[in-house]
Protein backbone atom coordinates (compact mmCIF):
# COMPACT_ATOMS: atom_id res chain seq x y z
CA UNK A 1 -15.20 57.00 11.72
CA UNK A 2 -17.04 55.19 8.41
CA UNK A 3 -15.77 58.39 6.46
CA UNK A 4 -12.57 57.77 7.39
CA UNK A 5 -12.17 54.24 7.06
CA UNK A 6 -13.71 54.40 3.52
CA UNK A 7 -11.22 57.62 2.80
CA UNK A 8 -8.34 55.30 3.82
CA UNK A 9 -9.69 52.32 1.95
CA UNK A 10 -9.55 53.42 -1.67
CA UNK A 11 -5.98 54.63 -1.97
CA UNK A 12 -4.88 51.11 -0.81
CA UNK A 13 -6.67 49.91 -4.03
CA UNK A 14 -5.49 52.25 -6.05
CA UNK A 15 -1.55 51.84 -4.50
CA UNK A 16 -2.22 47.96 -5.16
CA UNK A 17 -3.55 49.00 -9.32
CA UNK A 18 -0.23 51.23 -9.05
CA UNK A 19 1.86 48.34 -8.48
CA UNK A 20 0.39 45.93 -11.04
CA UNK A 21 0.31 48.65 -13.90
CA UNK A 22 3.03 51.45 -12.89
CA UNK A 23 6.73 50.50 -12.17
CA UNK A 24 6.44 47.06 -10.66
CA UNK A 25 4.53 45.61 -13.54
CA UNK A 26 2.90 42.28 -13.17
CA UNK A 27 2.83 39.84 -15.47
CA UNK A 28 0.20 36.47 -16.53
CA UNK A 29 2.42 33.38 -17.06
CA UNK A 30 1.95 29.28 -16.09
CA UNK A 31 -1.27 28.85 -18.39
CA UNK A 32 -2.41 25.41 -17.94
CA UNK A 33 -5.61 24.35 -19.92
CA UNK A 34 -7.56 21.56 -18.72
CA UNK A 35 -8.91 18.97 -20.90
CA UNK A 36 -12.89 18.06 -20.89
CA UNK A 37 -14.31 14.96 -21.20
CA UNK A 38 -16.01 15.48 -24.73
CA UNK A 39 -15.60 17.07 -28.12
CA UNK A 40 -18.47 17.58 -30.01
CA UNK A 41 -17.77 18.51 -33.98
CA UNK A 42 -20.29 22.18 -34.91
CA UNK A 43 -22.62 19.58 -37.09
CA UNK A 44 -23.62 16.91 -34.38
CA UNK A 45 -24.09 19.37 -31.57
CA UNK A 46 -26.48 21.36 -33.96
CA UNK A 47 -28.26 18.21 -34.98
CA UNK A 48 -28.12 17.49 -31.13
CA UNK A 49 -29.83 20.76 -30.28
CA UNK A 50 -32.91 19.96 -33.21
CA UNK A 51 -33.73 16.79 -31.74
CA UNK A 52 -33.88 18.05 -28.33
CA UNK A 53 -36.16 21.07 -29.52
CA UNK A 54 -38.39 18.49 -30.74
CA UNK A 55 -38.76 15.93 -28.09
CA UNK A 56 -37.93 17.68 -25.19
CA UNK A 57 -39.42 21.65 -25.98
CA UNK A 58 -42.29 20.75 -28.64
CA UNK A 59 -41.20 22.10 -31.23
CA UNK A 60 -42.17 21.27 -35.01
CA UNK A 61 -38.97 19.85 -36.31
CA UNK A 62 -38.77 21.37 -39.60
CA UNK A 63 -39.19 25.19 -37.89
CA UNK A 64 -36.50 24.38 -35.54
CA UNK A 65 -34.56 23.06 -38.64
CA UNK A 66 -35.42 26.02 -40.49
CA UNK A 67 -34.75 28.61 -37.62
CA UNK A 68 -31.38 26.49 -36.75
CA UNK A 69 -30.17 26.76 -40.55
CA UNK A 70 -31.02 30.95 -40.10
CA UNK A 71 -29.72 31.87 -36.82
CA UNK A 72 -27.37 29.14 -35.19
CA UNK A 73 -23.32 29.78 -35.56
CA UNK A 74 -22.46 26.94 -38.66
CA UNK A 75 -20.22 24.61 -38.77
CA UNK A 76 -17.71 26.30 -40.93
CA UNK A 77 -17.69 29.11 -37.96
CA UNK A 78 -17.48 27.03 -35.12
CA UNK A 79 -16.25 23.49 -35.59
CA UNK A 80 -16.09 22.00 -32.44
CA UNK A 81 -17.20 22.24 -28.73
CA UNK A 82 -16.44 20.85 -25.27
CA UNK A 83 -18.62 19.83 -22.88
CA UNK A 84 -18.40 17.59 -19.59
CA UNK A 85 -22.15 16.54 -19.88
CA UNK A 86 -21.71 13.11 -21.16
CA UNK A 87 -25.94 13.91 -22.37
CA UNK A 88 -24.75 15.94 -25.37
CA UNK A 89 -22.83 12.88 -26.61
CA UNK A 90 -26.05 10.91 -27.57
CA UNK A 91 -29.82 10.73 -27.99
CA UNK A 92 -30.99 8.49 -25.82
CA UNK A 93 -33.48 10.65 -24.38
CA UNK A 94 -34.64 8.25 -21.37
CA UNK A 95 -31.25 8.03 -19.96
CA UNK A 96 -29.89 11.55 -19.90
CA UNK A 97 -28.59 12.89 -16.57
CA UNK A 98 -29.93 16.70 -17.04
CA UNK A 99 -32.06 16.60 -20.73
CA UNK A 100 -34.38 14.09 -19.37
CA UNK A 101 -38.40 14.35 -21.09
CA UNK A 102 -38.77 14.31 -17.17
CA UNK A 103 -36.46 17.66 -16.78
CA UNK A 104 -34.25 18.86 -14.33
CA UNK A 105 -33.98 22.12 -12.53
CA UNK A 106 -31.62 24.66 -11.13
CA UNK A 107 -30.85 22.43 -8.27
CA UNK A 108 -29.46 19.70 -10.37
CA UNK A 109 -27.59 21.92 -12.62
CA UNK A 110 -26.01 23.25 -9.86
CA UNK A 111 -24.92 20.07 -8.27
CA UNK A 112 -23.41 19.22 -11.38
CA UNK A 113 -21.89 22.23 -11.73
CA UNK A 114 -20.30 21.46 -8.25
CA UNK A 115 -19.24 18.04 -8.52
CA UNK A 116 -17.49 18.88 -11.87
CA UNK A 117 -15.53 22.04 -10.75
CA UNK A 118 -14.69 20.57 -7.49
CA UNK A 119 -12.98 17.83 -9.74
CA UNK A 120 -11.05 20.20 -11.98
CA UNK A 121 -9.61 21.86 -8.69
CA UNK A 122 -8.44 18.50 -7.74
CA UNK A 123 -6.50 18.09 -10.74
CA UNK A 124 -4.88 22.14 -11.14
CA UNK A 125 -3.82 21.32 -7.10
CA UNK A 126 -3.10 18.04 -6.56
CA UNK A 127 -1.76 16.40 -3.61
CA UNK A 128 1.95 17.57 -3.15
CA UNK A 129 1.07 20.82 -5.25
CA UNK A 130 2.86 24.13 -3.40
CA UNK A 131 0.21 25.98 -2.18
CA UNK A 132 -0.53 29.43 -4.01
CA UNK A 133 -0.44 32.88 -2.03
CA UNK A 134 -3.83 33.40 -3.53
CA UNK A 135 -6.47 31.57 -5.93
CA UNK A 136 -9.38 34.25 -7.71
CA UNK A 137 -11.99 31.69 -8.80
CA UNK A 138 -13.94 32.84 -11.51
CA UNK A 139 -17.18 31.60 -13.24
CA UNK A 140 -20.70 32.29 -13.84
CA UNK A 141 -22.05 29.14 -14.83
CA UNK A 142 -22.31 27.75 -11.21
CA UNK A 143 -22.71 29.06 -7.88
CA UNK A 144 -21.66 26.72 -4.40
CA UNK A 145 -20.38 28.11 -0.96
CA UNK A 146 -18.20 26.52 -0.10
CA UNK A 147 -16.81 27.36 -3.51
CA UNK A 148 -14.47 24.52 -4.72
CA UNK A 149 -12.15 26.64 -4.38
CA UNK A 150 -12.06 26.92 -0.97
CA UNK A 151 -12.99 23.09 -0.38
CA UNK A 152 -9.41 22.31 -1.83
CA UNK A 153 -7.56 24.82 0.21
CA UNK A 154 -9.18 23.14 3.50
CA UNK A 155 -8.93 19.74 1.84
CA UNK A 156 -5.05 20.37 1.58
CA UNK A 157 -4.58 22.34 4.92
CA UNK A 158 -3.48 25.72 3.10
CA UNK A 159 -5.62 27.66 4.98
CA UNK A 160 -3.23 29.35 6.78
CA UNK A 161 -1.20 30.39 3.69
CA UNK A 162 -3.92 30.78 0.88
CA UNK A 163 -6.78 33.25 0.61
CA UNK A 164 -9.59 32.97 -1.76
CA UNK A 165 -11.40 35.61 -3.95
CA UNK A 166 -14.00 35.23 -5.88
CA UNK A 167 -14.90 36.83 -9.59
CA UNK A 168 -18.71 35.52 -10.19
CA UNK A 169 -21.16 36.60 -13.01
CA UNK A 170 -19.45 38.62 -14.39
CA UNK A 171 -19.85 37.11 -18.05
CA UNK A 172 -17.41 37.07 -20.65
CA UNK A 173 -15.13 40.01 -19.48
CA UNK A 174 -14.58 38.73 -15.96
CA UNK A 175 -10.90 37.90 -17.02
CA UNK A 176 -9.76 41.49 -16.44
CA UNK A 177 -11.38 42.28 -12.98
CA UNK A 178 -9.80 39.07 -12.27
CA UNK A 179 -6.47 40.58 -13.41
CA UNK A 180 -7.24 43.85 -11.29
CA UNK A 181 -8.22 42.04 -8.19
CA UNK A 182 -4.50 40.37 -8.55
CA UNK A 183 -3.15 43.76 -8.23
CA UNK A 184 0.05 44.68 -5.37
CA UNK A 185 0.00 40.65 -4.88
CA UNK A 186 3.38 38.97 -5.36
CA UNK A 187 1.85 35.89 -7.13
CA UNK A 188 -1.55 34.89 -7.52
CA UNK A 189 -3.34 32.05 -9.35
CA UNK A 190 -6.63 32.65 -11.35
CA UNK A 191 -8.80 30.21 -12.66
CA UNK A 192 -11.44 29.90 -14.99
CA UNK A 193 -14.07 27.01 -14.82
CA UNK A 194 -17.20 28.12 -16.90
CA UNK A 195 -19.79 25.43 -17.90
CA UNK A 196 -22.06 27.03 -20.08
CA UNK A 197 -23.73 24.47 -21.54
CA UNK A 198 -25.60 23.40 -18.36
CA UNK A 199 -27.77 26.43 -19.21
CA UNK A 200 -29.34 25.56 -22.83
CA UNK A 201 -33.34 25.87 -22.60
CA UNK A 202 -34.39 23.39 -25.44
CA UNK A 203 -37.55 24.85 -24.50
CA UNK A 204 -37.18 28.18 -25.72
CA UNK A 205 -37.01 28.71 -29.46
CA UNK A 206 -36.65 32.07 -30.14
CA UNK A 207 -33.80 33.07 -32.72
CA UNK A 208 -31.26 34.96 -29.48
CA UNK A 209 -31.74 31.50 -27.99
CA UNK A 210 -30.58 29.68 -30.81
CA UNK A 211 -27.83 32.12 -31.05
CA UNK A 212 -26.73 31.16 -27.51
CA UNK A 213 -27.32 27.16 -27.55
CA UNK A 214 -25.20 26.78 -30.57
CA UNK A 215 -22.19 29.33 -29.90
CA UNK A 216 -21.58 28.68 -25.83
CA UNK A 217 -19.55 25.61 -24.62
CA UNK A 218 -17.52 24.53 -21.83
CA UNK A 219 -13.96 25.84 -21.08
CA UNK A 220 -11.44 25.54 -17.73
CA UNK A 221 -8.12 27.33 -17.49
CA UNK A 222 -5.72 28.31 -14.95
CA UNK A 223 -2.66 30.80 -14.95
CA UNK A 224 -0.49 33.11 -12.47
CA UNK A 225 -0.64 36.39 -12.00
CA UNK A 226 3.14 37.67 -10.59
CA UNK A 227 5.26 40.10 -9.95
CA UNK A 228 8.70 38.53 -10.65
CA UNK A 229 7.83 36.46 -13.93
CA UNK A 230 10.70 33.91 -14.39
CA UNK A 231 12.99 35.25 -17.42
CA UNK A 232 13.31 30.97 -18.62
CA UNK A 233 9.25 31.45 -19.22
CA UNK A 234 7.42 33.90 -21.97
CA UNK A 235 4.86 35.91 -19.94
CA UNK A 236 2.16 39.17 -20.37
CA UNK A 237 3.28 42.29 -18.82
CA UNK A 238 0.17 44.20 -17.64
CA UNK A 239 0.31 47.66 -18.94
CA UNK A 240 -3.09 48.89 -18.19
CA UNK A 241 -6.94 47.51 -17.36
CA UNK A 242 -9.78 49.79 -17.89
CA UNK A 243 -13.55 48.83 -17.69
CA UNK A 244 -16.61 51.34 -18.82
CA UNK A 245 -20.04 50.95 -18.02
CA UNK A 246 -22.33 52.50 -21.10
CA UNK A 247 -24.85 54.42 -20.36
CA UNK A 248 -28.51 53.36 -20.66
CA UNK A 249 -27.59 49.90 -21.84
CA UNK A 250 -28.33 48.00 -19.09
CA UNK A 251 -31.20 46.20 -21.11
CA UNK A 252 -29.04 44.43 -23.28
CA UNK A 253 -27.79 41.98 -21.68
CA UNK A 254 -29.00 39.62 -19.20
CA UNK A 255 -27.74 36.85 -17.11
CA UNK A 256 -30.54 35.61 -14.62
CA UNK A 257 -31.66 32.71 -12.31
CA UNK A 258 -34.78 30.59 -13.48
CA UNK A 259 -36.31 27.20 -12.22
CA UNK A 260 -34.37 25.71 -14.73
CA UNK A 261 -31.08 27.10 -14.32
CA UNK A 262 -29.35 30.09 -15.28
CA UNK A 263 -31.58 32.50 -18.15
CA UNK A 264 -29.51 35.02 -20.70
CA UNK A 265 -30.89 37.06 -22.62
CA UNK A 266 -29.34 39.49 -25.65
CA UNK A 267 -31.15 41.99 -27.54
CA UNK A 268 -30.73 42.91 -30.82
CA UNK A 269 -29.51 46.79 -30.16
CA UNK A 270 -26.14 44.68 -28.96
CA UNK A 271 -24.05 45.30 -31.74
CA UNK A 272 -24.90 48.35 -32.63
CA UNK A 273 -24.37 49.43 -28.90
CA UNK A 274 -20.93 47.83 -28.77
CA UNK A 275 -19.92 49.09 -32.33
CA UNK A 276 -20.79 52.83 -31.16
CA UNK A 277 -18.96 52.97 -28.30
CA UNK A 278 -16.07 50.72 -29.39
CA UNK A 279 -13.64 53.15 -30.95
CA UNK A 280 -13.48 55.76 -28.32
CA UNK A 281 -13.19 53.15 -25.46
CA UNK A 282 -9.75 52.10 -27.69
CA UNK A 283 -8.25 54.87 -27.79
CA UNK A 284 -9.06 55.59 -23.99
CA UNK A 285 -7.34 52.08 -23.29
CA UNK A 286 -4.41 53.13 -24.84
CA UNK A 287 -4.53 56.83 -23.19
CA UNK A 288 -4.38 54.79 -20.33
CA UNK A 289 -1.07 53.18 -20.86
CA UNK A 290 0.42 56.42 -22.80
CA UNK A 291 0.26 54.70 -25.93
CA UNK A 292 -1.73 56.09 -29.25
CA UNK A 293 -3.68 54.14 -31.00
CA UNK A 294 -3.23 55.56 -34.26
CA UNK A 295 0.27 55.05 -33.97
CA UNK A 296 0.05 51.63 -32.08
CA UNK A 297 -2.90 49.74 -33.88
CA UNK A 298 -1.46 48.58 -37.04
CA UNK A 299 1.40 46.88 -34.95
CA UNK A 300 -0.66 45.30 -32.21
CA UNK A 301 -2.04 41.70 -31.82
CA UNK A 302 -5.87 42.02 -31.00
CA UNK A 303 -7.32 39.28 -28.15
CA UNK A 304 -10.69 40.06 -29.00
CA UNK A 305 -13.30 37.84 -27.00
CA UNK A 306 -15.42 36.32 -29.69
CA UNK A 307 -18.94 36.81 -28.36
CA UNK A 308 -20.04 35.63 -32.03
CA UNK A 309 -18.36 35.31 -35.74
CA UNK A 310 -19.76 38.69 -35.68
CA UNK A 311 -18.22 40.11 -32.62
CA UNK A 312 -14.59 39.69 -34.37
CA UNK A 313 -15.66 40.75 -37.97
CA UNK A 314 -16.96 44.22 -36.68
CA UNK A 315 -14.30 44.80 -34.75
CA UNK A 316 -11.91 44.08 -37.51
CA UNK A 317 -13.58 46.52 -39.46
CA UNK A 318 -14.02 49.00 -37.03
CA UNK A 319 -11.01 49.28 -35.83
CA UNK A 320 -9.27 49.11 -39.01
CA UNK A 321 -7.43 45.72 -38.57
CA UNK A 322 -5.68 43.43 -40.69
CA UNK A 323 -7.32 39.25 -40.09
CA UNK A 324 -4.12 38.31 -39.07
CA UNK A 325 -3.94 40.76 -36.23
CA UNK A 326 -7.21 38.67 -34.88
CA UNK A 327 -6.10 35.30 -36.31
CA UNK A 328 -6.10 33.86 -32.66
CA UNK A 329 -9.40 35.37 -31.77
CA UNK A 330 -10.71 33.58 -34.81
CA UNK A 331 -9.17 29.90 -34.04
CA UNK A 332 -10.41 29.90 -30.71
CA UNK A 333 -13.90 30.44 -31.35
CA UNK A 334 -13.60 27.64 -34.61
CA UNK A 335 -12.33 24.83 -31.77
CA UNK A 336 -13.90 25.95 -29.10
CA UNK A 337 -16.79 28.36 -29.21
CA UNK A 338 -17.60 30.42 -26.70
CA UNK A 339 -16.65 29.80 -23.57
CA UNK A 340 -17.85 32.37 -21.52
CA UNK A 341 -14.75 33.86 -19.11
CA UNK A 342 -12.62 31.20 -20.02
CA UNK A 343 -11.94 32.21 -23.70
CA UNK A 344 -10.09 35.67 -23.73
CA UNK A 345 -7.44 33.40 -21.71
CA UNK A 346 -7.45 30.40 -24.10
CA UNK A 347 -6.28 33.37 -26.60
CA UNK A 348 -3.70 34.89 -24.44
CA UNK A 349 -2.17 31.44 -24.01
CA UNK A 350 -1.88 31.17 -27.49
CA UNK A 351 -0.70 34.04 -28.78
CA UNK A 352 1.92 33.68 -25.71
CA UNK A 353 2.85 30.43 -27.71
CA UNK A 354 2.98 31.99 -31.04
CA UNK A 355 7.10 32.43 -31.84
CA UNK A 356 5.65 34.40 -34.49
CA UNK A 357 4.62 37.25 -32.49
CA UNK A 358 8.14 38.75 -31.85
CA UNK A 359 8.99 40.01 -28.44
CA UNK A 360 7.51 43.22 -27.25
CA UNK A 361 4.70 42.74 -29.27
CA UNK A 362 1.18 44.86 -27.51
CA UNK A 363 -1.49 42.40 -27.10
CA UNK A 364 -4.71 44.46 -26.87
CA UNK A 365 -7.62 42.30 -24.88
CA UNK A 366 -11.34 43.54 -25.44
CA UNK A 367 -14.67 41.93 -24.08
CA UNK A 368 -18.25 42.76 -23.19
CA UNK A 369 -20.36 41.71 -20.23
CA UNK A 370 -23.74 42.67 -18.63
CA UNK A 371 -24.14 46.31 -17.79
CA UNK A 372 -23.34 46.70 -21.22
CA UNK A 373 -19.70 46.62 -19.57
CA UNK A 374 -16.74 47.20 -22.33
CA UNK A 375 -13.54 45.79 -20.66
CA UNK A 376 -9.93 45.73 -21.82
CA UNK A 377 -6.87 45.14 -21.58
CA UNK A 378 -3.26 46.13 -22.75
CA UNK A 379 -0.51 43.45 -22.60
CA UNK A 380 3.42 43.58 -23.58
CA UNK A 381 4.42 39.95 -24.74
CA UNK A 382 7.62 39.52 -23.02
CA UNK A 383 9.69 36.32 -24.40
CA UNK A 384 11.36 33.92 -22.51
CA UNK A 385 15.46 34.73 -22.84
């Protein structure tokens, strides 16, 4: 009986991936960004992160100053962050809520984490808002069950209409299994509430950590996933999704829980790893959608999630592409760093907003998570009429 159960389970998946991708395409429409509380310009948050080296982590200021200057993303890269911590707004270390010299550990974090995200749902849903078929939370910056999620379906009685899924720790990928798990639905909402910055370690001053405390930020979006887009609205038809696990790379990467919150780690052999296997996993992505990329690339807009300045330049130059096919890759990392899962949509939304990007344009979505995972994504913008 398991054998058969399992046999009958998969071709429901892949009848539901048929839908979404084959004749009935869906399509990603209804982005709504949410505001945070604070903006932070590049140059304060790095004199920010100095300071709390020093006081809070020990370290001799002018080493931090001189490692910061070396490895941290500048402010001609990145030029501003968001946060909802009001602590990274000022250094008055006494009366911080999290960066305390007393500390604070996972459990905090996470409460805050909690508190924050259950407030975002309250303002995507609020009272008199119709209540979606289905809501794919996805994060992994936090972790509550409950999930606020499903605290605002009960708090708004949609239980009997709504279901919840969840898309956790994933990393900064987690946008296209959250697009797959939307698959056969006739309209589904998925959104994005990634706090990053709850997880700097002032403590830790290695280089990758610097690296990580000065490109990661805060970022919440929400947007529908449907199979009858409006023709009045511009939307993303879903051509294909493909994910690839590379072999023996499961070092590289590492997202982790640790007293004081959640602990990632990044190795060096990253881009190298990700620049090796990149072309072939493009042209398979297109293969996937009967496109070829030799013929296809030149035209194509490129939603590449910037894991780093870096990221996006060796792409570019792997992949052969001109800067203005990965000018919106570029501007969302400069206003808003890295925002874990939440970026790749911040670009979709605004290349979706560009009038010029004509209709039928291919948008061509790439990321990278833990596993090493290489994910991706190809899109047909589809104008409003």
């Amino acid at each position: 009986m398991k054998t058969n159960n399992r046999i009958q389970v998969f071709p429901l998946l892949e009848e539901g991936l048929e839908r979404t991708v084959g004749a009935h395409r869906a399509h990603i429409a209804s982005f709504q960004e949410q505001a945070l509380r604070f903006r932070c310009p590049q140059k304060k948050g790095l004199e920010w992160l100095a300071e709390a080296h020093t006081v809070l982590g020990g370290s001799d200021p002018q080493r931090i100053q001189t490692l910061l200057s070396r490895y941290s993303a500048s402010p001609d890269q990145i030029a501003f962050r968001h946060h909802e911590l009001a602590d990274f707004t000022h250094r008055r270390w006494k009366e911080m809520r999290l960066f305390s010299p007393k500390g604070s550990d996972a459990t905090q974090k996470a409460a805050f984490f909690d508190e924050t995200v259950s407030s975002v749902f309250e303002r995507f849903y609020p009272e008199g808002a119709a209540a979606p078929e289905t809501i794919v939370h996805v994060t992994c910056t936090g972790y509550s069950a409950p999930s606020a999620a499903q605290r605002i379906v009960s708090v708004r009685d949609w239980g009997r209409s709504t279901q919840v899924l969840h898309a956790y720790h994933m990393g900064c990928y987690a946008a296209h299994p959250a697009l797959r798990m939307a698959a056969g639905q006739e309209s589904v909402d998925i959104v994005h509430t990634e706090l990053c910055s709850l997880h700097f370690d002032p403590t830790k001053h290695d280089p990758a950590q610097l690296i990580i405390q000065s490109l990661f930020a805060d970022g919440c979006i929400k947007y529908r996933v449907t199979r009858e887009p409006s023709p009045q609205s511009a939307s993303l038809e879903i051509l294909t999704l493909h994910d690839e696990i590379l072999p023996n790379s499961a070092h590289v990467m590492n997202w982790a829980p640790s007293p004081l919150g959640f602990s990632m780690t990044l190795s060096k052999e990253v881009p190298l790893v990700f620049a090796n296997a990149l072309p072939r996993f493009a042209r398979r992505l297109f293969e996937k959608a009967a496109l070829d990329f030799s013929e296809e690339q030149d035209r194509a807009i490129f939603a590449i999630h910037p894991g780093g300045p870096r990221i996006i330049e060796m792409s570019e130059q792997i992949l052969d592409l001109r800067p203005a096919q990965v000018a919106w890759s570029r501007h969302v990392l400069r206003y808003y760093g890295n925002m874990s899962s939440a970026t790749l949509p911040h670009i979709w939304h605004r290349i979706l907003k560009d009038d010029l990007i004509p209709n039928g344009t291919l948008i061509v979505s790439l990321g990278a998570g833990p596993g090493l995972t290489l994910s991706g994504a190809i899109f047909r913008k589809r104008n409003a009429l």
